[in-house]
Protein backbone atom coordinates (compact mmCIF):
# COMPACT_ATOMS: atom_id res chain seq x y z
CA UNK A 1 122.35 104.86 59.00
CA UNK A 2 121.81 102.21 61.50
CA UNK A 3 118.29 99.99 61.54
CA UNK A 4 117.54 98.19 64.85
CA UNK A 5 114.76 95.83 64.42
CA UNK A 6 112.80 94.70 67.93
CA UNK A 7 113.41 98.10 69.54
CA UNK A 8 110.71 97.83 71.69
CA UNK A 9 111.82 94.86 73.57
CA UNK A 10 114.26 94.56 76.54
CA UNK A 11 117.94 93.66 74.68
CA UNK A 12 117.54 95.77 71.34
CA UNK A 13 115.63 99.14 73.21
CA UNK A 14 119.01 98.92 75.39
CA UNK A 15 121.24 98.25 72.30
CA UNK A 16 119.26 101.46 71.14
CA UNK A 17 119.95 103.91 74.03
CA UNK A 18 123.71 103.18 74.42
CA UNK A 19 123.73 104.28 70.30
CA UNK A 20 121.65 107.79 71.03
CA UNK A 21 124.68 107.88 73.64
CA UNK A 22 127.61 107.38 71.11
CA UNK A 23 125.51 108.64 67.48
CA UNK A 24 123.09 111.61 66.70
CA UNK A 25 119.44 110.15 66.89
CA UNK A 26 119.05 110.94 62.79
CA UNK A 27 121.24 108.43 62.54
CA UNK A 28 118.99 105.77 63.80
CA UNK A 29 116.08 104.20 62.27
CA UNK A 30 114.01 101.71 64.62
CA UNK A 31 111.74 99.02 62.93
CA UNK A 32 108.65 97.08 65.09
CA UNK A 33 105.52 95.92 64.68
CA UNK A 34 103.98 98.57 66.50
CA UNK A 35 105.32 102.06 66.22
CA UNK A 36 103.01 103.28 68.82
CA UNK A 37 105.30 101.06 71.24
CA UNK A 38 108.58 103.01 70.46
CA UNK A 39 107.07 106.25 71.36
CA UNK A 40 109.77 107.20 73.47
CA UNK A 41 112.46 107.14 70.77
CA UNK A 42 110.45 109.13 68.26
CA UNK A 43 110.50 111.68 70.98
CA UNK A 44 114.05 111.48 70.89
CA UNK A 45 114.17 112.30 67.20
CA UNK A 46 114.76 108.59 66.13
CA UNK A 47 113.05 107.34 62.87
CA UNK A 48 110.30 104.87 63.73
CA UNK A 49 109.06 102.39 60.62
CA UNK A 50 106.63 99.62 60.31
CA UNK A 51 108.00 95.86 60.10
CA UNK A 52 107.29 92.46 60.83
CA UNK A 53 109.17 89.44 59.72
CA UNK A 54 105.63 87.54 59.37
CA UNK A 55 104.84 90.05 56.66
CA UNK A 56 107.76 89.85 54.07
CA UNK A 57 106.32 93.22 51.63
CA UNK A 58 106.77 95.46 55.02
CA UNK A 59 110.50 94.70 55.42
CA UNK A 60 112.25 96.27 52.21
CA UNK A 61 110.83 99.75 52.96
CA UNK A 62 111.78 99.31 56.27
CA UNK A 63 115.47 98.50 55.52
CA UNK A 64 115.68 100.87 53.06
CA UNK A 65 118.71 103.04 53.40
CA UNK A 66 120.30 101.08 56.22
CA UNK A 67 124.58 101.23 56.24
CA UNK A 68 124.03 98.48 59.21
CA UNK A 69 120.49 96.37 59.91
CA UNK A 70 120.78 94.82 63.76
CA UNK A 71 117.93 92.09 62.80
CA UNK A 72 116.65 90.16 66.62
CA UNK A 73 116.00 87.13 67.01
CA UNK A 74 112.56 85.73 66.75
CA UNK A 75 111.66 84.73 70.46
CA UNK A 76 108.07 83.08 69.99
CA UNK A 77 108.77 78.91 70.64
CA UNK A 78 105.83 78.15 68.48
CA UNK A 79 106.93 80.22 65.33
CA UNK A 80 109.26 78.71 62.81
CA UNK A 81 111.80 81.39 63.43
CA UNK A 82 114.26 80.07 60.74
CA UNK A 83 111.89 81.44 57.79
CA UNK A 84 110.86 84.16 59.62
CA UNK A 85 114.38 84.72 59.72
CA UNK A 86 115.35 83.91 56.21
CA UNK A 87 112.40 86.41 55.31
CA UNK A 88 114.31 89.15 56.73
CA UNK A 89 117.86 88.28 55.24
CA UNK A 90 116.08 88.20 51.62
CA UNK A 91 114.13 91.72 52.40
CA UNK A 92 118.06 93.40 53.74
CA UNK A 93 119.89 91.84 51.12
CA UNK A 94 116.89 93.28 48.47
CA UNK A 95 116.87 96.34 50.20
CA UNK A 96 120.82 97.34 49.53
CA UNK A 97 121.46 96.71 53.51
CA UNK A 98 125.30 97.01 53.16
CA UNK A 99 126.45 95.23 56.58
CA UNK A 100 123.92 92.68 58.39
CA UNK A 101 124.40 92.23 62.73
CA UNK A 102 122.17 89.26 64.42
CA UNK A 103 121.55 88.32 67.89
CA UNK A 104 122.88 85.02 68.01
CA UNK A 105 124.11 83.03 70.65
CA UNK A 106 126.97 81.07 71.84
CA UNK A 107 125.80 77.66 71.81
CA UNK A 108 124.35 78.43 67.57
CA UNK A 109 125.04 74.51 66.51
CA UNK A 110 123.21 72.15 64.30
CA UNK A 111 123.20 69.35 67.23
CA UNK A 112 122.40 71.67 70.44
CA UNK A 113 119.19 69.95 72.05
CA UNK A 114 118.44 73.50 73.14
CA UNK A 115 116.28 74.48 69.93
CA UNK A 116 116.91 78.22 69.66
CA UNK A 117 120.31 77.16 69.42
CA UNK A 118 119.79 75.17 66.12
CA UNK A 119 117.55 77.89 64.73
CA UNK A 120 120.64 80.24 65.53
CA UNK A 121 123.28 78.28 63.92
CA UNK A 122 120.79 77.87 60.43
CA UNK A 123 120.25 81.46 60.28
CA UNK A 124 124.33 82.15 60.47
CA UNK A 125 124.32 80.15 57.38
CA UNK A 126 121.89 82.32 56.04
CA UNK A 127 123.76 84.98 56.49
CA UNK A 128 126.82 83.49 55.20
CA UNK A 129 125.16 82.73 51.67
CA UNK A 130 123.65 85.84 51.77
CA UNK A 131 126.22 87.76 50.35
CA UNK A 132 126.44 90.55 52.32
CA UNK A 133 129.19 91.11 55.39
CA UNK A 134 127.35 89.89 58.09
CA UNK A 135 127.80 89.66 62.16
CA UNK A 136 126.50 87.02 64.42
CA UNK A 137 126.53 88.31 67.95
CA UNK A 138 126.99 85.30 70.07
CA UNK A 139 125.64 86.39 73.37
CA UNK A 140 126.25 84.54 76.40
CA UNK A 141 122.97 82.80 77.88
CA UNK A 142 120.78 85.74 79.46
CA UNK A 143 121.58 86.13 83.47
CA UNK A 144 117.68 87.25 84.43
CA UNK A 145 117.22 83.59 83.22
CA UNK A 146 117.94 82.32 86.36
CA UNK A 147 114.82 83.77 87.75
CA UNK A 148 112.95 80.53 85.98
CA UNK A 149 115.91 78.04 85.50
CA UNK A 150 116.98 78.11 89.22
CA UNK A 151 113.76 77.34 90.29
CA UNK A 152 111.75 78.97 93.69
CA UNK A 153 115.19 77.93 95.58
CA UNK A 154 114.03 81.00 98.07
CA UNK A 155 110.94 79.21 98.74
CA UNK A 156 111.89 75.73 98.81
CA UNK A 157 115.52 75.83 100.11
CA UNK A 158 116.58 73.60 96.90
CA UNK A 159 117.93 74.51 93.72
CA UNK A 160 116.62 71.40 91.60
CA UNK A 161 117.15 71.15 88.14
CA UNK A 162 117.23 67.96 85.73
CA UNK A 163 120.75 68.25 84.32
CA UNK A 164 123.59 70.43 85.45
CA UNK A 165 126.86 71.89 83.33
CA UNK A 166 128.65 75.20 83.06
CA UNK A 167 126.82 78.13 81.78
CA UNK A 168 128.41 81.36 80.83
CA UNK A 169 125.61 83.53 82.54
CA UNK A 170 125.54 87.13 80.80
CA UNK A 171 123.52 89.96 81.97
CA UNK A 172 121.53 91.01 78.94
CA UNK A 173 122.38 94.70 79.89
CA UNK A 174 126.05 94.27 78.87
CA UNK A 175 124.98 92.38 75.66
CA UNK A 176 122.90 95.43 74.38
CA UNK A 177 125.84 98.02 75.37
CA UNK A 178 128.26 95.44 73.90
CA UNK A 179 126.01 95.91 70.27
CA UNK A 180 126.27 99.29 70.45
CA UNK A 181 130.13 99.46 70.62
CA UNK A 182 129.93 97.27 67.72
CA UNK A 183 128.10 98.76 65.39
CA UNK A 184 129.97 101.89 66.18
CA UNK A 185 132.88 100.22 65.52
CA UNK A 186 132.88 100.40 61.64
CA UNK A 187 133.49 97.58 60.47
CA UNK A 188 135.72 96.11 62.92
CA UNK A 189 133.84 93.03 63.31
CA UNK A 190 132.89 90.26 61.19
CA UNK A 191 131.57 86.85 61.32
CA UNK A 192 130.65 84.98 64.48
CA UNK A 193 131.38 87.08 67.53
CA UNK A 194 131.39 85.95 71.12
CA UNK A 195 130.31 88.03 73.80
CA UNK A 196 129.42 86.48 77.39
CA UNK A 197 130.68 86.40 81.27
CA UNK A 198 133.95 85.76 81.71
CA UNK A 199 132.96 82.69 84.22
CA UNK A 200 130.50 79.75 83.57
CA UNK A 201 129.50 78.17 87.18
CA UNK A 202 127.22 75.59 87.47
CA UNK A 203 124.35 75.03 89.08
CA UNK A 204 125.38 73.56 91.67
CA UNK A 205 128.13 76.52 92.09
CA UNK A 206 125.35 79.06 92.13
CA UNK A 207 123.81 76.85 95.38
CA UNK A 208 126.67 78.20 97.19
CA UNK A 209 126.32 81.64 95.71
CA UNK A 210 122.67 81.44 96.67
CA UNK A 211 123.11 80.40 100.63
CA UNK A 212 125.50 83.22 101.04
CA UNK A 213 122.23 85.08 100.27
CA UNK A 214 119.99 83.61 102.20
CA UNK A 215 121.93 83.18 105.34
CA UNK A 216 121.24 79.63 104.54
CA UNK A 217 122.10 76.77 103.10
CA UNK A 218 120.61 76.47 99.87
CA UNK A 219 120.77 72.57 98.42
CA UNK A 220 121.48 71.79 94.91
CA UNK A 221 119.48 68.73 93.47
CA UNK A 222 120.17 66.94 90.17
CA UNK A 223 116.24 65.48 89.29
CA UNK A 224 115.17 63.32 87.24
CA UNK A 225 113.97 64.73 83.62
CA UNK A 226 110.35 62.82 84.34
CA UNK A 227 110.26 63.63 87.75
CA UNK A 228 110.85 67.35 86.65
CA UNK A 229 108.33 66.97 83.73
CA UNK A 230 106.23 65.67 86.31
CA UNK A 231 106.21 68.48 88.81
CA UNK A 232 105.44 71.04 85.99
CA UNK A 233 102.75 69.68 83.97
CA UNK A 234 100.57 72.95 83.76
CA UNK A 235 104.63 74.73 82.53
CA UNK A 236 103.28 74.57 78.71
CA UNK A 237 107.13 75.53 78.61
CA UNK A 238 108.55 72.70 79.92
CA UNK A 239 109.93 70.13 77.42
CA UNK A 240 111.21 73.46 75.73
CA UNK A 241 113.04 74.28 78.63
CA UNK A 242 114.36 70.51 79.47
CA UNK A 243 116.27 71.26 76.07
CA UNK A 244 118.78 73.93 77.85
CA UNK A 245 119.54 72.00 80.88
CA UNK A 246 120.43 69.21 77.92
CA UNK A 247 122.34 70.90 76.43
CA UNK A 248 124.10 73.01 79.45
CA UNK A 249 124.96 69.13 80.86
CA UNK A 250 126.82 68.55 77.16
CA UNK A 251 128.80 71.55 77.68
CA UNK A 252 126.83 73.51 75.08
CA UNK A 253 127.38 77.00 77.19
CA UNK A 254 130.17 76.30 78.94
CA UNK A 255 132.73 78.23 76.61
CA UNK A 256 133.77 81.74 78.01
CA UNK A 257 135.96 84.76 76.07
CA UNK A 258 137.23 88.27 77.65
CA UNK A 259 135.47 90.20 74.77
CA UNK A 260 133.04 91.56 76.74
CA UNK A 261 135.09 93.18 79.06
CA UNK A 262 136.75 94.54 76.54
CA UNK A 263 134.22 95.55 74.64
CA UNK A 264 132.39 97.67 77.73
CA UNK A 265 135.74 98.52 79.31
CA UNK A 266 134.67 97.66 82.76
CA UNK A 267 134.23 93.84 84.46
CA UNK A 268 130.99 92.35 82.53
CA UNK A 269 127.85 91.45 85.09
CA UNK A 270 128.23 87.94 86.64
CA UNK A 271 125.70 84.92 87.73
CA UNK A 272 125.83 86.08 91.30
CA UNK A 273 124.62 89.21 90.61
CA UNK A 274 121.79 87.87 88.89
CA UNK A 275 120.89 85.60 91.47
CA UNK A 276 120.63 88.48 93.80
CA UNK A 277 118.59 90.66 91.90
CA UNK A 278 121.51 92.55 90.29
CA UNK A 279 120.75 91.63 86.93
């Protein structure tokens, strides 16, 4: 049996229709917070269970019986997302869960200013003590980012951002189907795995990209970090943010590999796309 935990949100729900596509729906067993939320896959005959990393007795029960756990990624800034993490290694490994999968992401180091990528990187090494085979899903960063990180470029005529590098934009659509195939892969896959775009432009590259769609020219700006602190001071999201164009300008998510492709047999989603909606 496979367990998908976060089922309800936007990359595992996807990850869990491309599996009712490839595996009977008594195979799957979905785990949130709020089973009224994944309605729609208990119509579909899936197994819906109570869970939440916050609340460590809820998670053995809800692992129980699981041949694969997919465990997401804690995406709340304020949380400390490493225990909540480490809670829900302990509960699959005490729960029998023979083969842990995480979503992880490329730049998972212990020196990436971008925090979620240190919080990635210590959770791999949870995983890696934890004695159980174990996947870490590298995902590329998410394409529908853009809609925030370029900044209103179609209002302003100016894509201005406070530190520019490559970034291996990856629609978050081919990450979920890429899951899939991999945990219907038995066992194929093990350890870190790498899935993004097979191109990383920049910034300033997607400034061309975007004046072929406006019919424009688009400018790209490199800004100050306290001018661009400045201009956002009611953005309680801000100095979190400043962390990824960090660590894109160190090179942090500028590495590229054709496993995606491969993975969804078709050419994977790319940054243009996203910048015109198509992502």
């Amino acid at each position: 049996m496979i367990i998908v935990t976060g089922a309800t949100g936007a990359l595992n729900g996807a990850t869990v229709d491309h599996l009712l596509e490839r595996l009977p729906a008594s195979d799957i067993t979905v785990v949130t917070r709020d089973p009224a939320k994944a309605e729609r896959f208990a119509q579909r005959g899936v197994e819906v269970r109570r869970g939440d990393y916050a609340e460590p007795g809820s998670l053995p029960a809800a692992f129980a019986g699981a041949d694969q756990l997919l465990l997401v990624s804690s995406n709340d800034p304020t949380a400390d997302a490493t225990t909540l993490h480490r809670t829900a290694v302990e509960a699959a490994v005490e729960a029998g869960v023979k083969r842990i999968l995480y979503t992880s992401h490329q730049a998972a180091a212990p020196d990436n200013p971008f925090a979620p990528g240190r919080t990635h990187f210590a959770t791999e090494q949870l995983l890696a003590a934890s004695g159980t085979p174990w996947v870490s899903l590298r995902n590329g960063f998410y394409a529908h980012s853009l809609q925030w990180l370029a900044g209103p470029w179609q209002e302003t005529g100016v894509i201005a951002v406070p530190g520019d590098g490559p970034v291996s934009w990856t629609a978050r659509e081919d990450a979920a189907e890429a899951a899939a195939v991999i945990l219907s892969s038995e066992g194929a896959y093990e350890g870190p795995v790498t899935i993004t775009a097979p191109a990383a432009p920049t910034f300033a590259e997607l400034a061309d990209v975007a004046s072929e769609r406006a019919g424009r020219t688009i400018r790209f700006q490199l800004m100050d970090e306290a001018d661009w602190i400045a201009a956002r001071q009611s953005d309680p999201r801000a100095q979190f943010l400043l962390g990824f164009y960090r660590a894109a300008r160190g090179g942090f998510f500028a590495g590229v590999d054709p496993l995606l492709g491969e993975l969804l047999g078709r050419q994977p989603r790319t940054a243009s796309e996203a910048l015109r909606g198509g992502s």
